[in-house]
Structures are given as C-alpha cells and as structure tokens.
PDB file of N, CA and C in Angstrom:
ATOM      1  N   UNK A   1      66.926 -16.808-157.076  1.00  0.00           N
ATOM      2  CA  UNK A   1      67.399 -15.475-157.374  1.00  0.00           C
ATOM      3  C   UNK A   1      68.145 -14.936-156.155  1.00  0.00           C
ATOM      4  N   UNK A   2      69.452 -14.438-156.377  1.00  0.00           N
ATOM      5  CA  UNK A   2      70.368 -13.862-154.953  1.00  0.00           C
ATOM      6  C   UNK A   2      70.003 -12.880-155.285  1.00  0.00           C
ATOM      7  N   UNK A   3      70.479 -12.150-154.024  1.00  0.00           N
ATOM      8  CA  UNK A   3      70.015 -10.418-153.398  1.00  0.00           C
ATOM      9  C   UNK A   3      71.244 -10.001-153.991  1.00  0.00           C
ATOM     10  N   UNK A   4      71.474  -8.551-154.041  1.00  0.00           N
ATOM     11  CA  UNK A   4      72.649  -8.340-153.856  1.00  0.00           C
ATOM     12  C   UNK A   4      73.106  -7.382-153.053  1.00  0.00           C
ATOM     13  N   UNK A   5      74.672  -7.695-152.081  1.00  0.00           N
ATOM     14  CA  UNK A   5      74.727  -7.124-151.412  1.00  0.00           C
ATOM     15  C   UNK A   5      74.733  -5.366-151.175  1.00  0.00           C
ATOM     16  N   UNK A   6      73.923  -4.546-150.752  1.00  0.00           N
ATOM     17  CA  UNK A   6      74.145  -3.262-150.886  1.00  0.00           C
ATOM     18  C   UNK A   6      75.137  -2.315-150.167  1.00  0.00           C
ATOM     19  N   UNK A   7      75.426  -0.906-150.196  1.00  0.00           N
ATOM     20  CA  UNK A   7      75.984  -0.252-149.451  1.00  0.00           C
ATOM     21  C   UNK A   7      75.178  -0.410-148.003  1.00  0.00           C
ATOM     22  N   UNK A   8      74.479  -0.565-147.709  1.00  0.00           N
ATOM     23  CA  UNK A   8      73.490  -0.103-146.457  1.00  0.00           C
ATOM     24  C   UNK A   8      73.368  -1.592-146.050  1.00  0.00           C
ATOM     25  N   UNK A   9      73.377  -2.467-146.804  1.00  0.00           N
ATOM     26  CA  UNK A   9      74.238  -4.224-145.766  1.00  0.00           C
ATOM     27  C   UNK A   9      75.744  -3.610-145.222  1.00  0.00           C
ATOM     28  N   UNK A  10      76.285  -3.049-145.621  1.00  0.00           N
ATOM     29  CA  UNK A  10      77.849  -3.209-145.055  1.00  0.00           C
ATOM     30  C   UNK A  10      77.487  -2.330-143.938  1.00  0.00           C
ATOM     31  N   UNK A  11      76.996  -0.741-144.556  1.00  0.00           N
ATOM     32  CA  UNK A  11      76.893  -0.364-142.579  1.00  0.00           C
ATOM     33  C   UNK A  11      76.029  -0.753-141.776  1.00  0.00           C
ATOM     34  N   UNK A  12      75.385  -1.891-142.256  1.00  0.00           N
ATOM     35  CA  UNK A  12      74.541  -2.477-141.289  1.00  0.00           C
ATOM     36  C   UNK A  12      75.635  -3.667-140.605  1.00  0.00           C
ATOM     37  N   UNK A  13      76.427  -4.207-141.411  1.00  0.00           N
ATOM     38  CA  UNK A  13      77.664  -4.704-140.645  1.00  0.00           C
ATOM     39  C   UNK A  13      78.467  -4.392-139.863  1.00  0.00           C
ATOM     40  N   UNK A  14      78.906  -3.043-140.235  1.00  0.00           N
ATOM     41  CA  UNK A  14      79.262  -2.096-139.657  1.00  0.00           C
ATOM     42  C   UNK A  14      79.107  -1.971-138.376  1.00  0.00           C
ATOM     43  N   UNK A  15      77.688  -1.323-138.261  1.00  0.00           N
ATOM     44  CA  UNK A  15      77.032  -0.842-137.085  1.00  0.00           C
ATOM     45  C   UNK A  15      76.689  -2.047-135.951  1.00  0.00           C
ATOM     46  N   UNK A  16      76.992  -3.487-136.531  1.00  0.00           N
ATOM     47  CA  UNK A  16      76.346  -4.482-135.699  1.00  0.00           C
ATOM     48  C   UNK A  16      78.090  -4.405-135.223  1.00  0.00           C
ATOM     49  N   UNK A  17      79.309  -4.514-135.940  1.00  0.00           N
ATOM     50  CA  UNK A  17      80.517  -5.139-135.211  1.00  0.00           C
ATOM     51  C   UNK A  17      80.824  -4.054-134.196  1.00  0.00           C
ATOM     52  N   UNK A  18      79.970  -2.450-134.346  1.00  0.00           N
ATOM     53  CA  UNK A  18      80.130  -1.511-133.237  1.00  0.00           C
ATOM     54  C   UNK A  18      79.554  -1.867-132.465  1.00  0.00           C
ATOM     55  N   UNK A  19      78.240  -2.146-132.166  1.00  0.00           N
ATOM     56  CA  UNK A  19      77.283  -2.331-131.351  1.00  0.00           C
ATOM     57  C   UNK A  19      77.974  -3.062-130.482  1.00  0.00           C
ATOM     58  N   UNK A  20      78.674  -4.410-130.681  1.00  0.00           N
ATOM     59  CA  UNK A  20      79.089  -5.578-130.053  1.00  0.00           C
ATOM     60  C   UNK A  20      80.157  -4.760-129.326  1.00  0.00           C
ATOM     61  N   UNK A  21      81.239  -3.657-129.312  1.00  0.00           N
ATOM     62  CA  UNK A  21      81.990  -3.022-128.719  1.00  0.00           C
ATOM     63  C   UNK A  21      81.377  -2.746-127.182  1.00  0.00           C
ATOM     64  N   UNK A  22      80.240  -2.909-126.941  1.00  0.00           N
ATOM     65  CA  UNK A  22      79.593  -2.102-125.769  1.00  0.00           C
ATOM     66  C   UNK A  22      79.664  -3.284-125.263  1.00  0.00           C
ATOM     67  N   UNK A  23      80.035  -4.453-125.056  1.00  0.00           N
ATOM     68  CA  UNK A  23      79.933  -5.734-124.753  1.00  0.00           C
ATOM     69  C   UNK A  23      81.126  -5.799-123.778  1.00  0.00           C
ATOM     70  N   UNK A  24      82.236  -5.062-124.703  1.00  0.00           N
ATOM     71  CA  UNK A  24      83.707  -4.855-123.948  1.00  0.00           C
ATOM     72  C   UNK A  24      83.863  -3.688-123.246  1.00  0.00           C
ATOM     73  N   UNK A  25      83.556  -2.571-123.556  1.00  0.00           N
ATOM     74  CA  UNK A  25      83.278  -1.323-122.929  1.00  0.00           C
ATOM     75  C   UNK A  25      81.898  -0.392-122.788  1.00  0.00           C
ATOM     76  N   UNK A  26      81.465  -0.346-122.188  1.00  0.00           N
ATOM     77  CA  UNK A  26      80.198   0.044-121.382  1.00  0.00           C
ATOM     78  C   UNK A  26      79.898   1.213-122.007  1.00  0.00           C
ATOM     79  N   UNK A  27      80.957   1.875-122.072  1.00  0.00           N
ATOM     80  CA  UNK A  27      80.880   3.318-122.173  1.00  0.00           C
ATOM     81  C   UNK A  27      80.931   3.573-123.945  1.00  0.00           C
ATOM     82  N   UNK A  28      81.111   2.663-125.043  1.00  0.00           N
ATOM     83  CA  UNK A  28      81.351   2.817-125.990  1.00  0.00           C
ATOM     84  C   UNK A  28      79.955   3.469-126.462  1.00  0.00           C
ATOM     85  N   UNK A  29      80.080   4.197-127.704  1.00  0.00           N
ATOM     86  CA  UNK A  29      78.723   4.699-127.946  1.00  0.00           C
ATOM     87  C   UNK A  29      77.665   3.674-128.800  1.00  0.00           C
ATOM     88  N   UNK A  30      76.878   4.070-128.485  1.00  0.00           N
ATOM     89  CA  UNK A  30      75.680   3.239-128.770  1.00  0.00           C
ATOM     90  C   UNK A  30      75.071   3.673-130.499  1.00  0.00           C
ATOM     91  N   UNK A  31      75.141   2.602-131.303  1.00  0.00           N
ATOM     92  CA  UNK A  31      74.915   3.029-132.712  1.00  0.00           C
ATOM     93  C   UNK A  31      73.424   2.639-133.416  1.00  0.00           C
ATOM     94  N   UNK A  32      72.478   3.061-133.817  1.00  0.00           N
ATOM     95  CA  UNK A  32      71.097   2.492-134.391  1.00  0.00           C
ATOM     96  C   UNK A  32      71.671   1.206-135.799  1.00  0.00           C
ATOM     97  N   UNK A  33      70.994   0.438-135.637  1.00  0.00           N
ATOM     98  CA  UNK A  33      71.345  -0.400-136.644  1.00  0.00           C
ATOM     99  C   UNK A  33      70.145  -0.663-138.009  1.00  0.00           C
ATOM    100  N   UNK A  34      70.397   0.236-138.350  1.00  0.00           N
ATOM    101  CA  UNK A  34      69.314   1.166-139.837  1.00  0.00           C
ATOM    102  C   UNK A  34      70.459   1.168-140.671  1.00  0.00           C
ATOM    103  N   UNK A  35      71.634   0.902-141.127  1.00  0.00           N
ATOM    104  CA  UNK A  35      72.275   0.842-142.182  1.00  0.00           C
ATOM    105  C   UNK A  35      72.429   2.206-142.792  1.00  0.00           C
ATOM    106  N   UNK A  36      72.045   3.238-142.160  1.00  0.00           N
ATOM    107  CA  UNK A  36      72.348   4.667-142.396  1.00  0.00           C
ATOM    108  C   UNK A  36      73.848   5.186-141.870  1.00  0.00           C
ATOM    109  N   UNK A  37      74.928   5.179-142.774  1.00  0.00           N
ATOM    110  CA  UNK A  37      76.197   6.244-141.946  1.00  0.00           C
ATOM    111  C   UNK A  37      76.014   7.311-141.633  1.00  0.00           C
ATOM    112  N   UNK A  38      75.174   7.616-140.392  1.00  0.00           N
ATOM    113  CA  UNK A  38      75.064   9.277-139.639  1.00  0.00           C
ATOM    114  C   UNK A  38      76.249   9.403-138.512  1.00  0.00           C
ATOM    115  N   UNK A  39      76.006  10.224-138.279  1.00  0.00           N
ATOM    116  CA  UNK A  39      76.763  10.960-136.745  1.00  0.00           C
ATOM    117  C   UNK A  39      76.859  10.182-136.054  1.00  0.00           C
ATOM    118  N   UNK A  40      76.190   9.335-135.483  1.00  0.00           N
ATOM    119  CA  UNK A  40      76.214   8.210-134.233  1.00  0.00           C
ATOM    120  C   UNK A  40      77.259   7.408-135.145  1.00  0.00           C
ATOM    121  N   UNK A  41      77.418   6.560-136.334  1.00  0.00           N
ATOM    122  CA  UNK A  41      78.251   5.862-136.736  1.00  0.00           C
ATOM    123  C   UNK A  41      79.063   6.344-136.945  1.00  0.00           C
ATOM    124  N   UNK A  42      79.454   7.497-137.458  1.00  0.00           N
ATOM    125  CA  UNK A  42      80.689   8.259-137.418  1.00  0.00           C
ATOM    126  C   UNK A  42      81.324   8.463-136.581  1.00  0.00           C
ATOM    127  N   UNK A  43      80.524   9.041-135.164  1.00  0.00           N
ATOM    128  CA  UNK A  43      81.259   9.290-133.712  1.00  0.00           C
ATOM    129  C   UNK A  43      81.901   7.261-133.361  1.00  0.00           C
ATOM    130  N   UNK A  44      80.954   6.740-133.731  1.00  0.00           N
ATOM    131  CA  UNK A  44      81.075   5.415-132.565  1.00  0.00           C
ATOM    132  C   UNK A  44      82.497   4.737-133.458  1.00  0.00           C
ATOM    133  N   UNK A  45      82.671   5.002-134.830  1.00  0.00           N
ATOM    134  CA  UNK A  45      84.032   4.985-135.706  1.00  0.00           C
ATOM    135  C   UNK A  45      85.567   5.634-134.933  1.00  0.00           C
ATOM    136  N   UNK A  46      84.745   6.651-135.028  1.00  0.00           N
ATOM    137  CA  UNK A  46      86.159   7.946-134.546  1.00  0.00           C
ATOM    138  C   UNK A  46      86.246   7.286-133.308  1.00  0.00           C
ATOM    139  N   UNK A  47      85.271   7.122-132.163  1.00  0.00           N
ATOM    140  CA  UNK A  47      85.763   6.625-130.830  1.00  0.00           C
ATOM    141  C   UNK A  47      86.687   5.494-131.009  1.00  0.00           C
ATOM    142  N   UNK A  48      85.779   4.389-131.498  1.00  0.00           N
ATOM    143  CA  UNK A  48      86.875   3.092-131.938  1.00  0.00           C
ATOM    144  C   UNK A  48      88.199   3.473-132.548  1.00  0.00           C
ATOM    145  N   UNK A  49      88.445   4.528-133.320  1.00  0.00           N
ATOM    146  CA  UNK A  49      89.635   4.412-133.988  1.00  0.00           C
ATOM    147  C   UNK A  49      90.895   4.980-132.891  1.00  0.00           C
ATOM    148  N   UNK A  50      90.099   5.889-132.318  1.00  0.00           N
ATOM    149  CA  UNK A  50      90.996   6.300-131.106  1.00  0.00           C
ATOM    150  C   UNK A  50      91.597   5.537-129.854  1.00  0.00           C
ATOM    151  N   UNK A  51      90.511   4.744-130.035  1.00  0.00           N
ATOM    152  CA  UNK A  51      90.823   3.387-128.537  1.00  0.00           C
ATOM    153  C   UNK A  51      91.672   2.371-129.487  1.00  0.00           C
ATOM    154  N   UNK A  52      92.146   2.272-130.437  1.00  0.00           N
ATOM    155  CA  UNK A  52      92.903   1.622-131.248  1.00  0.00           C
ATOM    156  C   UNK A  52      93.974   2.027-131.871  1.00  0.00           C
ATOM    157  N   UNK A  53      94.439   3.288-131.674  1.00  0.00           N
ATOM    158  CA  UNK A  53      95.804   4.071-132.045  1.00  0.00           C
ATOM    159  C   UNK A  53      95.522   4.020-133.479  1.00  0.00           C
ATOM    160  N   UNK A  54      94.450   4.164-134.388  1.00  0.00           N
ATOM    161  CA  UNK A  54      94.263   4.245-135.525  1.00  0.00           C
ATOM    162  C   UNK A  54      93.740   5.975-135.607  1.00  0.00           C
ATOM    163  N   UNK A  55      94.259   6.384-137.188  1.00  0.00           N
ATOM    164  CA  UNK A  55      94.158   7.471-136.992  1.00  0.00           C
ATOM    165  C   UNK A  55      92.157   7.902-137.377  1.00  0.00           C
ATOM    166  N   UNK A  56      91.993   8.788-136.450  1.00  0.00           N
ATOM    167  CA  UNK A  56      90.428   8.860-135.375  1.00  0.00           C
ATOM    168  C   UNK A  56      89.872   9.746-136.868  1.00  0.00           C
ATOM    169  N   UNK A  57      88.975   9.443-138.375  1.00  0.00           N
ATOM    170  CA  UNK A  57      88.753  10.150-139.214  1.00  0.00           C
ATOM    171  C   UNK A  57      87.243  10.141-138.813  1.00  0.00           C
ATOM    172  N   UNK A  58      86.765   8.907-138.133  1.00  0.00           N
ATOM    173  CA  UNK A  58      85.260   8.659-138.530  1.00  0.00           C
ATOM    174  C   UNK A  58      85.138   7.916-140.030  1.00  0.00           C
ATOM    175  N   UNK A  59      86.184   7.613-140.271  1.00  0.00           N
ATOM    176  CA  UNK A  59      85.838   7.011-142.341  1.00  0.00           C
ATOM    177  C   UNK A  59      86.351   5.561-141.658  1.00  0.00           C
ATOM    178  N   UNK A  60      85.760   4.565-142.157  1.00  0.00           N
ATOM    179  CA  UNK A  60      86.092   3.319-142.247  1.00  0.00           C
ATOM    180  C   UNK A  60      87.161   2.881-143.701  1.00  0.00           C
ATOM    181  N   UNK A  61      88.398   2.850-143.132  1.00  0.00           N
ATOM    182  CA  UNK A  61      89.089   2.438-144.515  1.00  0.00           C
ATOM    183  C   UNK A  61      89.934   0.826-144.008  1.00  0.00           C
ATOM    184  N   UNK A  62      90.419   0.019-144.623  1.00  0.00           N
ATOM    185  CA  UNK A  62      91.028  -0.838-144.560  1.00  0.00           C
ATOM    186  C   UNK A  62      91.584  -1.618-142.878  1.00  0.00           C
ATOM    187  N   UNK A  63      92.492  -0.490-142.347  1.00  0.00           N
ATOM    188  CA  UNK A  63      92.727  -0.928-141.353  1.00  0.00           C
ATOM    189  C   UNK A  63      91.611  -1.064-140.197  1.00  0.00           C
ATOM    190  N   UNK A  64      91.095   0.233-140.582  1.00  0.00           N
ATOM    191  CA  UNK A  64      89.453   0.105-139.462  1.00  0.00           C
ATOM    192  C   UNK A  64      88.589  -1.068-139.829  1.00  0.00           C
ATOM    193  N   UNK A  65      88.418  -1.485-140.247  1.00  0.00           N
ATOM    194  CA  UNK A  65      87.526  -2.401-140.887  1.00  0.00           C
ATOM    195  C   UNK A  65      88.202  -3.816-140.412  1.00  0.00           C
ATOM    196  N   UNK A  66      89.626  -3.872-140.488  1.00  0.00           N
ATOM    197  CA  UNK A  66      90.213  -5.443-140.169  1.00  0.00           C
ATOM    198  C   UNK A  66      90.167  -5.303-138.534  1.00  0.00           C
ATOM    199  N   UNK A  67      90.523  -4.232-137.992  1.00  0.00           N
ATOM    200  CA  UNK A  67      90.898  -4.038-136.728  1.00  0.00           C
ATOM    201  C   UNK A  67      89.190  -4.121-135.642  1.00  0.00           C
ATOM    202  N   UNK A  68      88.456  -4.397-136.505  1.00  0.00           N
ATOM    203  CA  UNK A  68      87.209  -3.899-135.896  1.00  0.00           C
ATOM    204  C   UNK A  68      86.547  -5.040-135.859  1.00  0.00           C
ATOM    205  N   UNK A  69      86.333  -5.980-137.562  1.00  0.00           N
ATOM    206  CA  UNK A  69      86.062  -7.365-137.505  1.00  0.00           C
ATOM    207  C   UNK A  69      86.757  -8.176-136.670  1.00  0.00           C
ATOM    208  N   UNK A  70      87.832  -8.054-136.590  1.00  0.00           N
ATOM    209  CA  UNK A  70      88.862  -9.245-135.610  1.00  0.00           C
ATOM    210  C   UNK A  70      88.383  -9.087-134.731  1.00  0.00           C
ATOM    211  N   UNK A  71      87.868  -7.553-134.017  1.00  0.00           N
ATOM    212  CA  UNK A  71      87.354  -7.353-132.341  1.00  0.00           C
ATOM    213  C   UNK A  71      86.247  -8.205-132.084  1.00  0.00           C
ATOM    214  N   UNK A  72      85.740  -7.922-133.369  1.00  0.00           N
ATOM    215  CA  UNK A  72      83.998  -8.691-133.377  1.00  0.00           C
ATOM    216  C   UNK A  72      84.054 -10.077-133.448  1.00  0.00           C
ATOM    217  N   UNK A  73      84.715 -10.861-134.049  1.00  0.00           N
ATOM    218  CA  UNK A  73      85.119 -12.259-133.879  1.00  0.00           C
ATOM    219  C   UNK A  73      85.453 -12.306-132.622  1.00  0.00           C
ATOM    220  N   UNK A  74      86.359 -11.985-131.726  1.00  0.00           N
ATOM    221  CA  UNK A  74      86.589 -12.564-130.830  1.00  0.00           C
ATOM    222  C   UNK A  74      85.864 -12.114-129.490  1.00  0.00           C
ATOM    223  N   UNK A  75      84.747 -11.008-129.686  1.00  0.00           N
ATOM    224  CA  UNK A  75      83.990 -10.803-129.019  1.00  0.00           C
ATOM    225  C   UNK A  75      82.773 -11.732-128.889  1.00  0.00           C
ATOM    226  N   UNK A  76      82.789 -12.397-130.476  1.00  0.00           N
ATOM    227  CA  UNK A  76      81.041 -13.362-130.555  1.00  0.00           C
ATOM    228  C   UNK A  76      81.791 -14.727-129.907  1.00  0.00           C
ATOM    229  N   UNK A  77      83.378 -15.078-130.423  1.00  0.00           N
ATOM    230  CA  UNK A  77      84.085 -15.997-129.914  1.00  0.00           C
ATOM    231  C   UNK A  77      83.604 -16.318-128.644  1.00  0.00           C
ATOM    232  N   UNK A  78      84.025 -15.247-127.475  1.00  0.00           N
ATOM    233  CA  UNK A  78      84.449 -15.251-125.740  1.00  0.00           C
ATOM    234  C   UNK A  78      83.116 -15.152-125.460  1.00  0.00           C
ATOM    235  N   UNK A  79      82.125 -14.555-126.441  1.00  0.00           N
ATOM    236  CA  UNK A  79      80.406 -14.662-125.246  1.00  0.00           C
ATOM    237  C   UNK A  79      79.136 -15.991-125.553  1.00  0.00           C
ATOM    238  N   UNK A  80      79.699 -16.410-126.865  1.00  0.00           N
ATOM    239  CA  UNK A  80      79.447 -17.763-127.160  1.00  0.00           C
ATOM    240  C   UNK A  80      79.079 -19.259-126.122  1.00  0.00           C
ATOM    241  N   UNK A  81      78.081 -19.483-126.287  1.00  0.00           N
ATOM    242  CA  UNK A  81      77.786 -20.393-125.291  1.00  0.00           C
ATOM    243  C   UNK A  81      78.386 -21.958-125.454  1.00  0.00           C
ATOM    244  N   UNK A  82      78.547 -22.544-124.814  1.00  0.00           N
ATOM    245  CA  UNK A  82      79.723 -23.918-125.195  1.00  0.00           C
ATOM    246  C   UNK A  82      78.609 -24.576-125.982  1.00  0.00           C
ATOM    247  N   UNK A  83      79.207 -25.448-127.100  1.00  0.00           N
ATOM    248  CA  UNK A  83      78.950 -26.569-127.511  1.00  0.00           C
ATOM    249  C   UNK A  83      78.054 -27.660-126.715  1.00  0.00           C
ATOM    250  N   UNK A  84      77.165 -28.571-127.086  1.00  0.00           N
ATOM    251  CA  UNK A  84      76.349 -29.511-126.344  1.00  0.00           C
ATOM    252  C   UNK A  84      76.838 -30.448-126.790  1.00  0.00           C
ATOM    253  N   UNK A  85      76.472 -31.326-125.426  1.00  0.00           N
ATOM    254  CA  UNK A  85      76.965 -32.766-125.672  1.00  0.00           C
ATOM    255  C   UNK A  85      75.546 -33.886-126.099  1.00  0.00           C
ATOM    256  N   UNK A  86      75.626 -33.933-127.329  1.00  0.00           N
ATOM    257  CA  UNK A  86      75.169 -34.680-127.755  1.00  0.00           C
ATOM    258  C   UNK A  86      75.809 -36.252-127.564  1.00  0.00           C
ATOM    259  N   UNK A  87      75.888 -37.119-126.709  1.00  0.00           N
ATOM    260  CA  UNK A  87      75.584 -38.419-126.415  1.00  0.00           C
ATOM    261  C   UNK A  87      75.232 -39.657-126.913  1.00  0.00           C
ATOM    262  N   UNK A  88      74.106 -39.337-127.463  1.00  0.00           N
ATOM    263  CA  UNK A  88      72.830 -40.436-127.956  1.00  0.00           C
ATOM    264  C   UNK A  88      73.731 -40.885-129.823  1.00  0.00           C
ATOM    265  N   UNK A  89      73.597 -41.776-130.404  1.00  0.00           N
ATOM    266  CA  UNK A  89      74.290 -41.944-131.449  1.00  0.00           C
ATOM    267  C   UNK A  89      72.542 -41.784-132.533  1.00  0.00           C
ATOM    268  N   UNK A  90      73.033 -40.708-133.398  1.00  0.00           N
ATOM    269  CA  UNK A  90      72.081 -41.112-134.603  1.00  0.00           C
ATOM    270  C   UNK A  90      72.038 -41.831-135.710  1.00  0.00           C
ATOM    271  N   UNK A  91      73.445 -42.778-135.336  1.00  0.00           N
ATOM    272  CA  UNK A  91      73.837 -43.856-136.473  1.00  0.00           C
ATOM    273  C   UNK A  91      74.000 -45.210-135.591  1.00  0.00           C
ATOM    274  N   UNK A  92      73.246 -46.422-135.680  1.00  0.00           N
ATOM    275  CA  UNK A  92      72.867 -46.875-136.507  1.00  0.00           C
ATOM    276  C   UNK A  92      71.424 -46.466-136.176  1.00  0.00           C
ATOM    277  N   UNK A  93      70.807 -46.009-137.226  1.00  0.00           N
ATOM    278  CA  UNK A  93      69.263 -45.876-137.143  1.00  0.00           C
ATOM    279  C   UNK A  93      68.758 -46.769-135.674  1.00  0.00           C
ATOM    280  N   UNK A  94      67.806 -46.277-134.521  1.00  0.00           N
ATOM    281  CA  UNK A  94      66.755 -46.891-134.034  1.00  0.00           C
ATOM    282  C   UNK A  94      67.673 -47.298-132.894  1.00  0.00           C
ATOM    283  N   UNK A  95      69.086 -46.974-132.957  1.00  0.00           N
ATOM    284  CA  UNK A  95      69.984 -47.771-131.674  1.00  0.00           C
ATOM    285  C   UNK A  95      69.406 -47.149-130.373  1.00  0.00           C
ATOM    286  N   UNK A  96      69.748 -48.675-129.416  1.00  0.00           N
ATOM    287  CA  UNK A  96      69.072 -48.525-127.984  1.00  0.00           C
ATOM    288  C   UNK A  96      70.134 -48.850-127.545  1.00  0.00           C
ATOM    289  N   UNK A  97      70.265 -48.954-125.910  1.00  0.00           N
ATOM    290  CA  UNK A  97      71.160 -49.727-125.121  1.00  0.00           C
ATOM    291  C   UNK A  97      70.280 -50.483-124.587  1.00  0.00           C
ATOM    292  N   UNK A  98      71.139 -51.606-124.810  1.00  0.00           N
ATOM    293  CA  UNK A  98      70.568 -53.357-124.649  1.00  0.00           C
ATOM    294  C   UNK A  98      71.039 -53.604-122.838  1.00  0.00           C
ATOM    295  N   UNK A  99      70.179 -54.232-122.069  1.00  0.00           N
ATOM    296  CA  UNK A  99      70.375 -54.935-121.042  1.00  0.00           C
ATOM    297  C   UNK A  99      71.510 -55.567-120.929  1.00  0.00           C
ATOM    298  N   UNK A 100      72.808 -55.405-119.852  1.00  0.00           N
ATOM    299  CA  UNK A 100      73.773 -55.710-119.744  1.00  0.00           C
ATOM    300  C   UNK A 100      75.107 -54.780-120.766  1.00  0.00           C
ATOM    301  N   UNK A 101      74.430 -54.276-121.505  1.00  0.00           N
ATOM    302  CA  UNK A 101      75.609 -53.715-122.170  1.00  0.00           C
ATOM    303  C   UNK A 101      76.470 -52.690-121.056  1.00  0.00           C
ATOM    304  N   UNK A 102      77.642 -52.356-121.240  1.00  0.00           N
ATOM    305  CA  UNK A 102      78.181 -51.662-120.832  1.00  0.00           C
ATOM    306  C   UNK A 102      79.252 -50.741-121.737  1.00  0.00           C
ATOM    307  N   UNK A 103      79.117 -49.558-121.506  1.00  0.00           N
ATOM    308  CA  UNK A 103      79.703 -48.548-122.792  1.00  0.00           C
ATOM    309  C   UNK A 103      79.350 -47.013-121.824  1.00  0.00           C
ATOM    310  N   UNK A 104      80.135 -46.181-122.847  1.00  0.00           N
ATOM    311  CA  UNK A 104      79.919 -45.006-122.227  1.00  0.00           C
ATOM    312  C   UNK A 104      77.996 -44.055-121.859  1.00  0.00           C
ATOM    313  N   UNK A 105      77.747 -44.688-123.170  1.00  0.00           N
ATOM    314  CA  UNK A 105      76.233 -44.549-122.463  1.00  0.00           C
ATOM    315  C   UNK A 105      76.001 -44.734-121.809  1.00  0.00           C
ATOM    316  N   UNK A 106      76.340 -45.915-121.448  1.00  0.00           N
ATOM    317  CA  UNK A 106      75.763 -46.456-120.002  1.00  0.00           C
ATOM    318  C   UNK A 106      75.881 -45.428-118.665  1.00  0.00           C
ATOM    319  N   UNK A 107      77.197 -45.433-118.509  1.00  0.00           N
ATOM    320  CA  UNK A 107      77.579 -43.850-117.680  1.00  0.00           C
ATOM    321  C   UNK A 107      76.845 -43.161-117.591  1.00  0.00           C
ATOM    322  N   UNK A 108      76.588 -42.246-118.427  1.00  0.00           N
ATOM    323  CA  UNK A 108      75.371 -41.273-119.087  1.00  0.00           C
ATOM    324  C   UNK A 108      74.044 -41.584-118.437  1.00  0.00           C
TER     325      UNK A 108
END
C-alpha cells in the first residue's frame, strides 16, 4: 500500500531545501522542519527570493521552487562526501590473490 504524498510532505521539502541555504549563508534564516507554512517559512521564502532577484512574495510559485531545488542539488552535490574505492572484486565468487600473481591488487 503507497502513502500519498501530502501538502505538509512538500513544505516539509520545502523547509529542508531552506534549511540547506544556511550551509551557503550563515546568516540565512533558520526554518523548523514540521511541514507547517508559518512565518519562519514565509520570512526564510521572502529572504531567498530576494537574494535571488525573484520577486520577494513569501509564496512559493514556479520559479521559486526551480530556483531553490537547483540551489539544493548543488548544495547536497559540493558537501557530499567522495565515492569509495571499493578494490576487492565481488565477482568471481570467493576470489583471492594467488601467490605470484601480479595485478592491480596486488598494489593495493
């Protein structure tokens, strides 16, 4: 059985792609992440829309919303921890390195 998504998932989306703003600016306001649109999400909207030459309503419409996700992508992008190097092969089942072999494992 799926959930379905509600109004109060999106400003909980919302409020998480603001939150992540304080990541880039210190000073951005700080939003509760309760999926409630109050004053704090409204102000921390209007601030964003203003630091973005978007016009500052506090309403999330179209452009706020693309202009805000893209921030948030490339904010989880740039603080993202690198990839691991996995090494070891999990194909063929049970593989070792054999005495004398030489290969990049070996290196390793």
């Amino acid at each position: 059985m799926s959930r379905q998504f509600t109004e109060q998932d999106a400003i909980r989306n919302l409020q998480t792609y603001l939150r992540a703003q304080v990541l880039v600016e210190g000073s951005f306001p700080r939003v509760p992440l309760d999926g409630i649109y109050d004053a704090a999400t409204r102000n921390a909207v209007r601030y964003f829309q203003e630091k973005n030459s978007l016009a500052p309503t506090g309403m999330v419409d179209r452009a706020t919303w693309d202009a805000l996700y893209e921030q948030y992508l490339g904010i989880i992008e740039a603080s993202a921890l690198p990839s691991p190097i996995i090494p070891f092969p999990s194909y063929p089942k049970d593989y070792s390195i054999k005495s004398g072999e030489q290969s990049f494992l070996v290196s390793i």
